[in-house]
C-alpha atoms as a PDB file:
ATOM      1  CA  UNK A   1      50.572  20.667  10.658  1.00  0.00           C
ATOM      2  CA  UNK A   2      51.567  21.259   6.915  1.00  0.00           C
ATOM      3  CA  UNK A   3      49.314  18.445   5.928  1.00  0.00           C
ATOM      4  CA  UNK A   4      46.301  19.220   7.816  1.00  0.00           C
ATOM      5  CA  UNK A   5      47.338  22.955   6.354  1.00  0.00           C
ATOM      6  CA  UNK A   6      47.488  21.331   2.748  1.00  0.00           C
ATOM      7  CA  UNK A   7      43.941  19.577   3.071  1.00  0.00           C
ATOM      8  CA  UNK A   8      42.290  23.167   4.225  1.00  0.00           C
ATOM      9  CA  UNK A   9      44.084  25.023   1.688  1.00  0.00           C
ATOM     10  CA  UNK A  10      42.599  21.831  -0.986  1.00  0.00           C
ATOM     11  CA  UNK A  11      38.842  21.993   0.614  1.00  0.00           C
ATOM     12  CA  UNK A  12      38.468  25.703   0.502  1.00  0.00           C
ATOM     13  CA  UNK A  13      39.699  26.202  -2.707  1.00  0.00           C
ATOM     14  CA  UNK A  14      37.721  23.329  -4.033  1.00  0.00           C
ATOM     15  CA  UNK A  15      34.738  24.646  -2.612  1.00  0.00           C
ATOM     16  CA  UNK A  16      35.393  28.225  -3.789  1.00  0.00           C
ATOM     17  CA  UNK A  17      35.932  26.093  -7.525  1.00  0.00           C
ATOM     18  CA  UNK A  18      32.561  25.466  -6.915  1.00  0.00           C
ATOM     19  CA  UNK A  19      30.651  28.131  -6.542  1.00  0.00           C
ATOM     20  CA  UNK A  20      33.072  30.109  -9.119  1.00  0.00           C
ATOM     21  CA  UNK A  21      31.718  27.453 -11.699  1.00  0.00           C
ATOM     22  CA  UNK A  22      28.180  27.546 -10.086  1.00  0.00           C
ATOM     23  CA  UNK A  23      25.851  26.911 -13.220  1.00  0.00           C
ATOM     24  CA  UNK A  24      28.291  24.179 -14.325  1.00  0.00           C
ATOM     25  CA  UNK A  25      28.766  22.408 -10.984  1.00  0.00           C
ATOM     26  CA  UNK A  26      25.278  22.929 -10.329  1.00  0.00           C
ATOM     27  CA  UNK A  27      24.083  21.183 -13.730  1.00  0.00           C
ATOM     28  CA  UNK A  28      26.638  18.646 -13.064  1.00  0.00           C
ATOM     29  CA  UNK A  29      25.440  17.988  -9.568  1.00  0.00           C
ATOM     30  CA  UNK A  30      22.001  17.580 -11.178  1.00  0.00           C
ATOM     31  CA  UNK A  31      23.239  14.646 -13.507  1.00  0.00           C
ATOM     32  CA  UNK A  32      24.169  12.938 -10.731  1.00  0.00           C
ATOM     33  CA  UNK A  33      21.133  13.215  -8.595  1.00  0.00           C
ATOM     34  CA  UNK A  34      19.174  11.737 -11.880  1.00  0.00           C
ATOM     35  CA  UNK A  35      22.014   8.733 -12.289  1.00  0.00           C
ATOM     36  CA  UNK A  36      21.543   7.832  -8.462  1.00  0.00           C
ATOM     37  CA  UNK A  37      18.070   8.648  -8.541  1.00  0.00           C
ATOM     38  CA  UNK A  38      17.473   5.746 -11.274  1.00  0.00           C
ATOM     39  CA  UNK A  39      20.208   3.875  -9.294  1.00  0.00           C
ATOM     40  CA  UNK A  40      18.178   4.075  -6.798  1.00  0.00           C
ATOM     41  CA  UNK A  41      14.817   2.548  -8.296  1.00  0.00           C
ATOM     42  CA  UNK A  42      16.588  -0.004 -10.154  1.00  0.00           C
ATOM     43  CA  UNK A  43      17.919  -0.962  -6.619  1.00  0.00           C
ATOM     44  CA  UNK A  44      14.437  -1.048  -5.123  1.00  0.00           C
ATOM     45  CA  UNK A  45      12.977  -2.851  -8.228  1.00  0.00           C
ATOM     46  CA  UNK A  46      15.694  -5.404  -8.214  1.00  0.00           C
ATOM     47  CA  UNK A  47      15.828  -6.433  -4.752  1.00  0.00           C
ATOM     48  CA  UNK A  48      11.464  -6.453  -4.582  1.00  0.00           C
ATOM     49  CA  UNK A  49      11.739  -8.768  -7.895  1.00  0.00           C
ATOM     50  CA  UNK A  50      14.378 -11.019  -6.050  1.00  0.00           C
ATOM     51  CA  UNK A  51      12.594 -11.229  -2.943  1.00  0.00           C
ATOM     52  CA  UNK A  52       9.547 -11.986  -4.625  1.00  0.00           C
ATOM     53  CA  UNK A  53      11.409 -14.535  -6.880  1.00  0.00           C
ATOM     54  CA  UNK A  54      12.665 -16.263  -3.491  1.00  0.00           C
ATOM     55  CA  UNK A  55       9.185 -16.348  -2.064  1.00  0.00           C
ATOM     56  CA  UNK A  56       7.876 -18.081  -5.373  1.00  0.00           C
ATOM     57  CA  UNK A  57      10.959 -20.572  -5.392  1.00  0.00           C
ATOM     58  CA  UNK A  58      10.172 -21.367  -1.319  1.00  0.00           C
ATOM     59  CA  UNK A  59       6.568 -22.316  -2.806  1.00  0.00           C
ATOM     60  CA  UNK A  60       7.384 -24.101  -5.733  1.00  0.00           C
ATOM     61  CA  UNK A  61       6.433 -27.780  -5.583  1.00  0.00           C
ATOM     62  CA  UNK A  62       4.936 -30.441  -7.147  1.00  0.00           C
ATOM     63  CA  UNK A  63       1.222 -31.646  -7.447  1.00  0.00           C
ATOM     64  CA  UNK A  64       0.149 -34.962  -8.392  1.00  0.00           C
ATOM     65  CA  UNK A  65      -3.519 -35.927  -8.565  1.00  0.00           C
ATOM     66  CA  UNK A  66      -4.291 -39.469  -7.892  1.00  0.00           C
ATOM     67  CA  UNK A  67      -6.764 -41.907  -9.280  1.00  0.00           C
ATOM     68  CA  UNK A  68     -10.066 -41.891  -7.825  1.00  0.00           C
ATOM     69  CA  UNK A  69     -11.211 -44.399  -5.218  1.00  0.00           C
ATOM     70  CA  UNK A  70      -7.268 -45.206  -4.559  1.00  0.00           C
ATOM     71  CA  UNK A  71      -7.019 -47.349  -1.018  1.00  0.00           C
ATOM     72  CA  UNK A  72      -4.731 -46.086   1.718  1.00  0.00           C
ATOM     73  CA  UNK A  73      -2.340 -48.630   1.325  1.00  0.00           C
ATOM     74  CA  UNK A  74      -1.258 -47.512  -2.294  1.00  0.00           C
ATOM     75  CA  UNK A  75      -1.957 -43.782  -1.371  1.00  0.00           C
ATOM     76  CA  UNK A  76       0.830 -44.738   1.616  1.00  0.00           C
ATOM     77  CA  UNK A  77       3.401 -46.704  -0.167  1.00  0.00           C
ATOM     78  CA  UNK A  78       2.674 -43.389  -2.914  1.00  0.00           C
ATOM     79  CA  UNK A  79       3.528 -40.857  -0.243  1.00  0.00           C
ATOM     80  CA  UNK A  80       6.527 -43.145   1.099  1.00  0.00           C
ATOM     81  CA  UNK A  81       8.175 -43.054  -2.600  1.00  0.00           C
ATOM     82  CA  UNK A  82       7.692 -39.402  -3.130  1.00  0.00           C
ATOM     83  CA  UNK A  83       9.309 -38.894   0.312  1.00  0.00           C
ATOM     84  CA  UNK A  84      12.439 -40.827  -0.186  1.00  0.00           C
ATOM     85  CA  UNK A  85      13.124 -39.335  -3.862  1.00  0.00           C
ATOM     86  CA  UNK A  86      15.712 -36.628  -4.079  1.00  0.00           C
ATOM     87  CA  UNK A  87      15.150 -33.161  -3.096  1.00  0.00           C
ATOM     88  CA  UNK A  88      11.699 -33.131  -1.683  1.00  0.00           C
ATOM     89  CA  UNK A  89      11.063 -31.817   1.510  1.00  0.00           C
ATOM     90  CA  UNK A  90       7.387 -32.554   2.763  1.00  0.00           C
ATOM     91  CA  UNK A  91       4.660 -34.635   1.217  1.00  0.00           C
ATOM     92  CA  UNK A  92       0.852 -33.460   2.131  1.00  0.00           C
ATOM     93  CA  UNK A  93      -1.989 -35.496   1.617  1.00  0.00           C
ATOM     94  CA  UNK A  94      -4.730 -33.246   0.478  1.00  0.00           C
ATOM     95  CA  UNK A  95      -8.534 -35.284  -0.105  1.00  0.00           C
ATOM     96  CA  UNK A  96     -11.125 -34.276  -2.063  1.00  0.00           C
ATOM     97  CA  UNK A  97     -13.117 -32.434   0.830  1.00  0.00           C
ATOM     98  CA  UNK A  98      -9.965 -30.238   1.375  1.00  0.00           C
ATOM     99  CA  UNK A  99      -9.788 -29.611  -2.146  1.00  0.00           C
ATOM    100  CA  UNK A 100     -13.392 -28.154  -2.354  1.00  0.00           C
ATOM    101  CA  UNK A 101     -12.448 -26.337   0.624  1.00  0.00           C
ATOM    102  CA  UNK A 102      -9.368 -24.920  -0.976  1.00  0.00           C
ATOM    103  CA  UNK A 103     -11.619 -23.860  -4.000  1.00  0.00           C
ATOM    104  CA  UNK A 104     -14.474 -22.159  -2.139  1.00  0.00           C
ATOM    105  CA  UNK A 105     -11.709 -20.225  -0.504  1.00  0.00           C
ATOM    106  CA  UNK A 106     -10.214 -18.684  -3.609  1.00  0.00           C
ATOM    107  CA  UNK A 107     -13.967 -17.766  -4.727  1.00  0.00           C
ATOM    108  CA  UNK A 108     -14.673 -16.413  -1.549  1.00  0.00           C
ATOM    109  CA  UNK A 109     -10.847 -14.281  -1.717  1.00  0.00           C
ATOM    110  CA  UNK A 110     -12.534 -12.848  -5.010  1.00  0.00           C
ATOM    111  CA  UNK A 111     -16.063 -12.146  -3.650  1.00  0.00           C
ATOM    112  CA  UNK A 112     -17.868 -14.545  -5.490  1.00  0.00           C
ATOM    113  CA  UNK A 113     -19.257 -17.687  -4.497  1.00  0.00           C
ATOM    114  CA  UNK A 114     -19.132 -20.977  -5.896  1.00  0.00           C
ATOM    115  CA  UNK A 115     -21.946 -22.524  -7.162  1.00  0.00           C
ATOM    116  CA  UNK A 116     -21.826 -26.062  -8.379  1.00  0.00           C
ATOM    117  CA  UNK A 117     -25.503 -26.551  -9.841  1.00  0.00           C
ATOM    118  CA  UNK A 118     -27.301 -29.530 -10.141  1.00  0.00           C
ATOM    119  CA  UNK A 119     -26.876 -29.882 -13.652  1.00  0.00           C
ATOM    120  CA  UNK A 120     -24.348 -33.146 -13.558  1.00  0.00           C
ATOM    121  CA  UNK A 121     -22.796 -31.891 -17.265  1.00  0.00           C
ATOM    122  CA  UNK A 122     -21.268 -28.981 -15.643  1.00  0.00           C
ATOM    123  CA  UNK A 123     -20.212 -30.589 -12.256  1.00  0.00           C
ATOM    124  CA  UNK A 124     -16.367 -30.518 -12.201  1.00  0.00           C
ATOM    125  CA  UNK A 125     -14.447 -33.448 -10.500  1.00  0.00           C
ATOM    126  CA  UNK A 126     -12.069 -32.555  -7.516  1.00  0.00           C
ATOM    127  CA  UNK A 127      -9.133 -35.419  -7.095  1.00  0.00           C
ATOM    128  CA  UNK A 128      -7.560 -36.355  -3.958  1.00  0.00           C
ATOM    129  CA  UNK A 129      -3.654 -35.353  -4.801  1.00  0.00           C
ATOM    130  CA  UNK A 130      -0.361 -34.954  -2.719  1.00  0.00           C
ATOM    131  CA  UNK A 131       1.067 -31.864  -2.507  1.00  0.00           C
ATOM    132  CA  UNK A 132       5.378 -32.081  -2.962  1.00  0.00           C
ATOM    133  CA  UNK A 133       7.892 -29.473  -1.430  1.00  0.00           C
ATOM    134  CA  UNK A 134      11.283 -28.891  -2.491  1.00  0.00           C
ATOM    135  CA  UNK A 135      14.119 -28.393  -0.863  1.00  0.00           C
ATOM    136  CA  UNK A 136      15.134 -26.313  -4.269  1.00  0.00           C
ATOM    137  CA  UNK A 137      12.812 -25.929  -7.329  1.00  0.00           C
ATOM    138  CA  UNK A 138      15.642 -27.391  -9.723  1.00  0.00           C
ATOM    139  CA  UNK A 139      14.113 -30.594  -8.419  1.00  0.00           C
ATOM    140  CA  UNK A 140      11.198 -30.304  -9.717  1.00  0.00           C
ATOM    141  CA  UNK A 141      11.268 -31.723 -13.060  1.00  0.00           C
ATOM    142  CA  UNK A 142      13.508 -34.944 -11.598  1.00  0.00           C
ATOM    143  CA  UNK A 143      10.148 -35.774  -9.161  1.00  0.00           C
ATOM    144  CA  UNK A 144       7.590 -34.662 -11.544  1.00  0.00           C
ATOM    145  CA  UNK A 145       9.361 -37.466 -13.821  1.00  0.00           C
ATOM    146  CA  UNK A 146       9.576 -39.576 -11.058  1.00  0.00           C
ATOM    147  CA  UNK A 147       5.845 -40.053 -10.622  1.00  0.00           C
ATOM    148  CA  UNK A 148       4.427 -38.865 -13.516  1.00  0.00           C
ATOM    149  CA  UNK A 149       4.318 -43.023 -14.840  1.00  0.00           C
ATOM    150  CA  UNK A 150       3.431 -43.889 -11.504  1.00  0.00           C
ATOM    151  CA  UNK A 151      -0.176 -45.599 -11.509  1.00  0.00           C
ATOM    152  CA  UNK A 152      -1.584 -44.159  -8.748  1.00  0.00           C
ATOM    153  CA  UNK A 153      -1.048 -40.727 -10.336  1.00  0.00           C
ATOM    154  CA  UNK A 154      -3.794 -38.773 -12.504  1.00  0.00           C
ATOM    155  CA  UNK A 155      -1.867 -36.032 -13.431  1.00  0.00           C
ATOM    156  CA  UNK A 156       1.746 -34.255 -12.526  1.00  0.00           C
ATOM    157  CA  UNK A 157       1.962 -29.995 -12.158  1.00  0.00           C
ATOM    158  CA  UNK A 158       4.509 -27.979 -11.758  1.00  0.00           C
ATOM    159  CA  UNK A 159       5.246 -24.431 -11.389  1.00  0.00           C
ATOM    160  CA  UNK A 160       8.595 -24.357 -13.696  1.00  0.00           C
ATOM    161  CA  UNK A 161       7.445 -22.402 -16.405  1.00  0.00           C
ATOM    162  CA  UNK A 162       5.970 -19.740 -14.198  1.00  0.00           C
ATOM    163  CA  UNK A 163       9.045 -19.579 -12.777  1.00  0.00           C
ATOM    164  CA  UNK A 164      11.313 -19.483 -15.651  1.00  0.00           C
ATOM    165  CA  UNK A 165       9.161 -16.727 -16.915  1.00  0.00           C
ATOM    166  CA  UNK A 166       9.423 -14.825 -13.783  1.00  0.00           C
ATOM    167  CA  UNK A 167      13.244 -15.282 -14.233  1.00  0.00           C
ATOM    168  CA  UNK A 168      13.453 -14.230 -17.477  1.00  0.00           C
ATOM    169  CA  UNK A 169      11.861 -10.920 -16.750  1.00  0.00           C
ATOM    170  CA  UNK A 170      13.863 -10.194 -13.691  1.00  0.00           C
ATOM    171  CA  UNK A 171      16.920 -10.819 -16.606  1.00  0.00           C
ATOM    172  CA  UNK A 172      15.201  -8.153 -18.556  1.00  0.00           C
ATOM    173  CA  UNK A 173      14.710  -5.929 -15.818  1.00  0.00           C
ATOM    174  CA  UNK A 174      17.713  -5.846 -15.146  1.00  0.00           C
ATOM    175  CA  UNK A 175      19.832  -5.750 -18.158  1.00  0.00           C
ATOM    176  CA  UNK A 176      18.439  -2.859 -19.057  1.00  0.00           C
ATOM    177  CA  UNK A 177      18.372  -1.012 -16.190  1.00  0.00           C
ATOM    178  CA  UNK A 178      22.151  -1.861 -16.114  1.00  0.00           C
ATOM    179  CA  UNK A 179      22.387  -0.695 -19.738  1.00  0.00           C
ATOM    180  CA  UNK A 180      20.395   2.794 -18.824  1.00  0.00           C
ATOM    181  CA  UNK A 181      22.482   3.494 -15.764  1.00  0.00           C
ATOM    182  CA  UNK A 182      25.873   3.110 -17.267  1.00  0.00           C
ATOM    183  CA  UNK A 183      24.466   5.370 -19.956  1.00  0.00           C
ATOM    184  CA  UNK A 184      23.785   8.153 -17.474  1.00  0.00           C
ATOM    185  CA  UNK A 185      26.936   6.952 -15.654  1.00  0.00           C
ATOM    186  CA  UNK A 186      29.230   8.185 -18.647  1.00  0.00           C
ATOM    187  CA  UNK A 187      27.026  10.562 -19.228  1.00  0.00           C
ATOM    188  CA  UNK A 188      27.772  12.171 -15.438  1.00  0.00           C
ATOM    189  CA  UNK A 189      31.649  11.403 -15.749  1.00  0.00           C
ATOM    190  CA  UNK A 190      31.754  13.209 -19.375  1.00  0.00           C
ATOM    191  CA  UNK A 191      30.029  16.543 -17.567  1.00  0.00           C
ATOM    192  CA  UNK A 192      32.776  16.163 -14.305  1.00  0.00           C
ATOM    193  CA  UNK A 193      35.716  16.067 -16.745  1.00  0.00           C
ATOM    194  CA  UNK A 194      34.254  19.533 -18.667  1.00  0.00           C
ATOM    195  CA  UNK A 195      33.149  20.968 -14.937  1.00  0.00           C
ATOM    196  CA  UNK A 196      36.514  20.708 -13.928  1.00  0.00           C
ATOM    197  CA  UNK A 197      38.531  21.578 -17.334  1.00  0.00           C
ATOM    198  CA  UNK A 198      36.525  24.355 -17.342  1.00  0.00           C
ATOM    199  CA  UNK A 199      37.417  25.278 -13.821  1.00  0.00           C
ATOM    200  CA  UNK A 200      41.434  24.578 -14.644  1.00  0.00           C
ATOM    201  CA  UNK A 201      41.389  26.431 -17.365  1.00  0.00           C
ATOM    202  CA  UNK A 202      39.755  29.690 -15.614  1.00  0.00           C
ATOM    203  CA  UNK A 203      42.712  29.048 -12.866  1.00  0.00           C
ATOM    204  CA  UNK A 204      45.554  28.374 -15.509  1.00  0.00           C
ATOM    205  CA  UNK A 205      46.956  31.863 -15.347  1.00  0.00           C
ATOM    206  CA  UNK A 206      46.969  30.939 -11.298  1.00  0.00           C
ATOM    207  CA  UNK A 207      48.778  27.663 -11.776  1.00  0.00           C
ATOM    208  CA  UNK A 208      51.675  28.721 -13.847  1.00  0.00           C
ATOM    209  CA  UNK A 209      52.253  30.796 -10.703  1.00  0.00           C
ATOM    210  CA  UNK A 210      51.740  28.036  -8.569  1.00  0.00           C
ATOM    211  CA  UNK A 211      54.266  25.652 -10.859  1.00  0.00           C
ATOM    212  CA  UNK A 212      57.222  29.006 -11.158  1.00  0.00           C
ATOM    213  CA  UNK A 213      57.152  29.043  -7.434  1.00  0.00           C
ATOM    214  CA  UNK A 214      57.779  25.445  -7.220  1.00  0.00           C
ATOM    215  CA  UNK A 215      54.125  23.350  -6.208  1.00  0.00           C
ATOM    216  CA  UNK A 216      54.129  20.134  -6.767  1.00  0.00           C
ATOM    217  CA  UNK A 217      51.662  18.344  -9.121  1.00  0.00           C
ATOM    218  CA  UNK A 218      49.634  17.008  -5.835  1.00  0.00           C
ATOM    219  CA  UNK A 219      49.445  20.165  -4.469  1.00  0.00           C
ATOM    220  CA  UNK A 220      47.896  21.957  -7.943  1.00  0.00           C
ATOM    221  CA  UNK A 221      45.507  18.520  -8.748  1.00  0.00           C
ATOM    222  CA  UNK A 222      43.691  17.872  -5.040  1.00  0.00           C
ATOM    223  CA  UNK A 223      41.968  21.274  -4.976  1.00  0.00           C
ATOM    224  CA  UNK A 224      40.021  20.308  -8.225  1.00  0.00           C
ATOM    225  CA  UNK A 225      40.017  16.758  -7.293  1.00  0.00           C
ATOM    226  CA  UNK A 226      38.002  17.520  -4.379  1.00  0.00           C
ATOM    227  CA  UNK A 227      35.619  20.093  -6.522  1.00  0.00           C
ATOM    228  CA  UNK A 228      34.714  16.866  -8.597  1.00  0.00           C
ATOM    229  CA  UNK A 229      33.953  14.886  -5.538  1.00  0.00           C
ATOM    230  CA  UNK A 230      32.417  17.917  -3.701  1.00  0.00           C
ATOM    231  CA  UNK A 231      29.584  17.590  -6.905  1.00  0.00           C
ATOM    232  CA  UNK A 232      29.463  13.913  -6.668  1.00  0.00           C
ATOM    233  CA  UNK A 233      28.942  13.830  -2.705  1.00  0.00           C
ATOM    234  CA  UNK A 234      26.393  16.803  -2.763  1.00  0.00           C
ATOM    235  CA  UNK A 235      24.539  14.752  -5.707  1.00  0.00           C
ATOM    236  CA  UNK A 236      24.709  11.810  -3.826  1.00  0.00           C
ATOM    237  CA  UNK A 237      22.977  13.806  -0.380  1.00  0.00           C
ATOM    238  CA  UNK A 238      20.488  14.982  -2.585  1.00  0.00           C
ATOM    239  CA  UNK A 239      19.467  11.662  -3.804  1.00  0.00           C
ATOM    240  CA  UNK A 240      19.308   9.866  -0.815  1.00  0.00           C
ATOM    241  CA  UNK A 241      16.809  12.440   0.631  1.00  0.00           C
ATOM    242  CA  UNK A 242      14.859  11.697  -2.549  1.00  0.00           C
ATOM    243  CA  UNK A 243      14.652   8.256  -1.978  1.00  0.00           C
ATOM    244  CA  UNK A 244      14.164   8.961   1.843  1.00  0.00           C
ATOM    245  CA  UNK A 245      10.974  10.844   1.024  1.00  0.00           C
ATOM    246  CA  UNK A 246       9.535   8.215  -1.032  1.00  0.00           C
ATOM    247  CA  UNK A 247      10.835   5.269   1.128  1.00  0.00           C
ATOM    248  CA  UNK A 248       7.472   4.777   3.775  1.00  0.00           C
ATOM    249  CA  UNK A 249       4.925   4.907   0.598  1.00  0.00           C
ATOM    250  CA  UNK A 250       7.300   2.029  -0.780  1.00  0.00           C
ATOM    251  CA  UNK A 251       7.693   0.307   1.945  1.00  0.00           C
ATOM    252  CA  UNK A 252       4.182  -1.293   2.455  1.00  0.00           C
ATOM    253  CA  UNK A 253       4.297  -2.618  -1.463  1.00  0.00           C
ATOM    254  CA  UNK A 254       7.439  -4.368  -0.752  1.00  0.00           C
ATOM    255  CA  UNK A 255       6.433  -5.827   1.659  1.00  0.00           C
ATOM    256  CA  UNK A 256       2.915  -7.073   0.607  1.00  0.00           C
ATOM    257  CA  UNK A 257       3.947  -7.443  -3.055  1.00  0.00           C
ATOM    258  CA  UNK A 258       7.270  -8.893  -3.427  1.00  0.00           C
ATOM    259  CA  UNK A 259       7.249 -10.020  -0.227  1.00  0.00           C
ATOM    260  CA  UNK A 260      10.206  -8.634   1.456  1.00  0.00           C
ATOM    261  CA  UNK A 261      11.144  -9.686   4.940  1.00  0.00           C
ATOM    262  CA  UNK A 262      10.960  -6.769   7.358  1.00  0.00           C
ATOM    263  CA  UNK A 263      14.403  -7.354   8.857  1.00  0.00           C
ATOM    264  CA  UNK A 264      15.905  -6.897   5.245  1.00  0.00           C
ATOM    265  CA  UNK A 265      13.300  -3.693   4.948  1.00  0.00           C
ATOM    266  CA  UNK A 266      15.126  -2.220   8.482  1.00  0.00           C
ATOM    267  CA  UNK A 267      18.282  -2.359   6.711  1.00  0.00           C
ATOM    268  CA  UNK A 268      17.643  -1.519   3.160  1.00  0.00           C
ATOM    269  CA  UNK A 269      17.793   2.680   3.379  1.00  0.00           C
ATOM    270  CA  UNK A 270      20.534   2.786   5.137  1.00  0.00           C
ATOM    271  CA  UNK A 271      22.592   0.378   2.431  1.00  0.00           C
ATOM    272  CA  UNK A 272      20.938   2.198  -0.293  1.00  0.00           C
ATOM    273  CA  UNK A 273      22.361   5.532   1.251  1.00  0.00           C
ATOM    274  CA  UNK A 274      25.742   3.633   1.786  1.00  0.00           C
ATOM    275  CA  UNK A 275      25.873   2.760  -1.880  1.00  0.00           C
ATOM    276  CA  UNK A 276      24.894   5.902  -3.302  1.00  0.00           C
ATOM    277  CA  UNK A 277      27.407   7.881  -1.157  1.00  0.00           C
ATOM    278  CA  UNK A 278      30.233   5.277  -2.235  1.00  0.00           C
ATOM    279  CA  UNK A 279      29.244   6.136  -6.286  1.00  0.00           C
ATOM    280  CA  UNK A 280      28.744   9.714  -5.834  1.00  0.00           C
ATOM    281  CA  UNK A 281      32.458  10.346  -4.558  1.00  0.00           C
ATOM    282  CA  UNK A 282      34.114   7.381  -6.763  1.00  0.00           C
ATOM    283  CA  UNK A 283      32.421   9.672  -9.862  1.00  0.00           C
ATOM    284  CA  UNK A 284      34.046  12.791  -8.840  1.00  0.00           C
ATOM    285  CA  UNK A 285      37.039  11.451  -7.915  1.00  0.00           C
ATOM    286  CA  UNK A 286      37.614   9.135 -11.239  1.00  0.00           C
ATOM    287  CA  UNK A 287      35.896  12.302 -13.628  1.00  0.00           C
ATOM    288  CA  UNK A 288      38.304  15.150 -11.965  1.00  0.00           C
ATOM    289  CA  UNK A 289      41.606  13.244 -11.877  1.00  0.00           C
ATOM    290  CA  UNK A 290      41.008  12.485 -15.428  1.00  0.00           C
ATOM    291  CA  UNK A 291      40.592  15.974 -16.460  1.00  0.00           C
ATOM    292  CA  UNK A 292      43.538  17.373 -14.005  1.00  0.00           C
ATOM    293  CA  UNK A 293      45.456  14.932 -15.218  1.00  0.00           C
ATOM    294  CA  UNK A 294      44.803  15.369 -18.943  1.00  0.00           C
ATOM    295  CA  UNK A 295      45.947  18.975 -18.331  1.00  0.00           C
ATOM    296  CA  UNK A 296      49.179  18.093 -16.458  1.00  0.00           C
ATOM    297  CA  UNK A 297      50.164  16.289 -18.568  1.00  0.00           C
ATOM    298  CA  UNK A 298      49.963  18.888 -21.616  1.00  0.00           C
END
C-alpha cells in the first residue's frame, strides 16, 4: 500500500507540475512532436528507399548479347557455362523476336508507338542475348567477367552502377537525416532539463520542507521525473496521430513506388507507434533525472 500510495502521490503531483508550468511543458511537448514527427518521415523514407533498394537488388542481373546467326549448339554449351558459374540463379534465352516484343512494349507503356521505317540507315539491330539472375548482385561483376571474353558474346551489361548510385543516396539520405534528428534530439532534451529546473526551482521552498521532515531523495526526484516523461509520452501520442492521419495517402506510394510488401505495410504503424512511444518516455526520463539530479546534488 505505501508504494502504490508513493506512485499516486508521484503521478498527481507530476501532472499538477505540468499544468503549473503549462506554457513551458506545453512548448516542450511541442519540440518533441516536431523531433518524432521528422523521426517519423525519416522512418518512412528509409524503410521505402530500402525496400525499393531490395526490389532493385532481386532484379539485378546480367545481360549478354550474342553474336548474330550463333547455332544452338554454341548458344547451349553458352547457357550451360553461365549456369554452372558462381552465384547465378537462372539463365533465359531471350531471341530477337522477343526482344522486339520487349521493345514495342516499353513504347506502348509510354503511349507511343514504334516505328521502324523503311529507311535501312536508321533500322536498329535487336540481338538474341541471355538474360543472368543472381542469387546476390555482388556477383555480378565475377559473371560479367566471366563471359565478357567469351566468343559467343556481343556485349556484357550490368546494373552495378545504378545500383551503387542508388546506394549511395540511400547513405545520404540517411546520414543526414540522422544528423538532423539528433540535432532536434538535444535540442528536445536541452528544453526537458529547463522545463523541469524551472519547475524545481518554483517547488524549492516546498522541498526544503520535504528534506527537514525527512523524504528521501526518491521520493522528492520521481514527481518531476514523471513531469519530464508525462511531456515526452504526450509528445509522443501526438505524433503518432500525426503520422496516423497521413499513413493511408502514404500507403499506396509505398507500395507502388518503393515497392513495399503489404505484409511489412500491415505491420509498419503499429512499430512506428512502438518506436516513437519508446523515445518519447526515454527523453523525459533521461532530460528530468538530469536536471533533478543536477539540483540534488547542489
Amino acid at each position: 500500500m505505501g508504494f502504490l500510495r508513493f506512485i499516486g502521490f508521484s503521478v498527481i503531483r507530476a501532472w499538477q507540475g505540468f499544468w503549473r508550468n503549462a506554457m513551458m511543458s506545453l512548448a516542450t511537448t511541442a519540440t518533441v512532436v516536431l523531433m518524432l514527427v521528422l523521426l517519423s518521415g525519416l522512418y518512412i523514407v528509409i524503410t521505402g528507399l530500402n525496400s525499393g533498394l531490395s526490389f532493385i537488388e532481386s532484379k539485378v542481373g546480367v545481360t549478354a548479347e550474342l553474336r548474330d546467326n550463333l547455332s544452338p549448339a554454341s548458344r547451349d554449351g553458352l547457357i550451360a557455362d553461365a549456369k554452372a558459374l558462381p552465384g547465378v540463379k537462372s539463365v533465359d534465352y531471350v531471341s530477337p523476336a522477343d526482344a522486339m516484343e520487349r521493345l514495342k512494349e516499353v513504347y506502348q507503356s509510354r503511349g507511343q508507338t514504334l516505328d521502324l521505317g523503311n529507311d535501312p540507315e536508321h533500322r536498329i539491330t535487336i540481338y538474341a542475348s541471355i538474360e543472368i539472375q543472381l542469387t546476390d548482385p555482388t556477383f555480378g561483376e565475377s559473371v560479367a567477367a566471366a563471359l565478357r571474353d567469351r566468343p559467343e558474346v556481343v556485349q556484357i551489361t550490368t546494373k552495378q552502377d545504378e545500383l551503387a548510385k542508388l546506394v549511395g543516396v540511400i547513405n545520404l539520405v540517411r546520414t543526414v537525416g540522422l544528423i538532423a534528428i539528433a540535432l532536434v534530439g538535444l535540442t528536445v532534451l536541452f528544453m526537458i532539463v529547463n522545463t523541469i529546473r524551472i519547475a524545481v526551482y518554483s517547488r524549492s521552498g516546498e522541498i526544503e520542507i520535504m528534506r527537514l521532515v525527512g523524504a528521501s531523495d526518491s521520493f522528492i526526484r520521481w514527481p518531476f521525473i514523471l513531469e519530464g516523461i508525462l511531456c515526452g509520452l504526450i509528445g509522443a501520442l501526438i505524433a503518432i496521430g500525426l503520422v496516423a492521419v497521413v499513413w493511408d495517402p502514404i500507403q499506396p506510394v509505398m507500395y507502388d513506388v518503393f515497392k513495399l510488401p503489404t505484409v511489412v505495410g500491415a505491420r509498419f504503424l503499429a512499430t512506428l507507434s512502438a518506436l516513437l512511444l519508446a523515445i518519447g518516455f526515454a527523453v523525459g526520463a533521461i532530460g528530468s533525472w538530469i536536471s533533478v539530479r543536477s539540483y540534488l546534488s547542489a
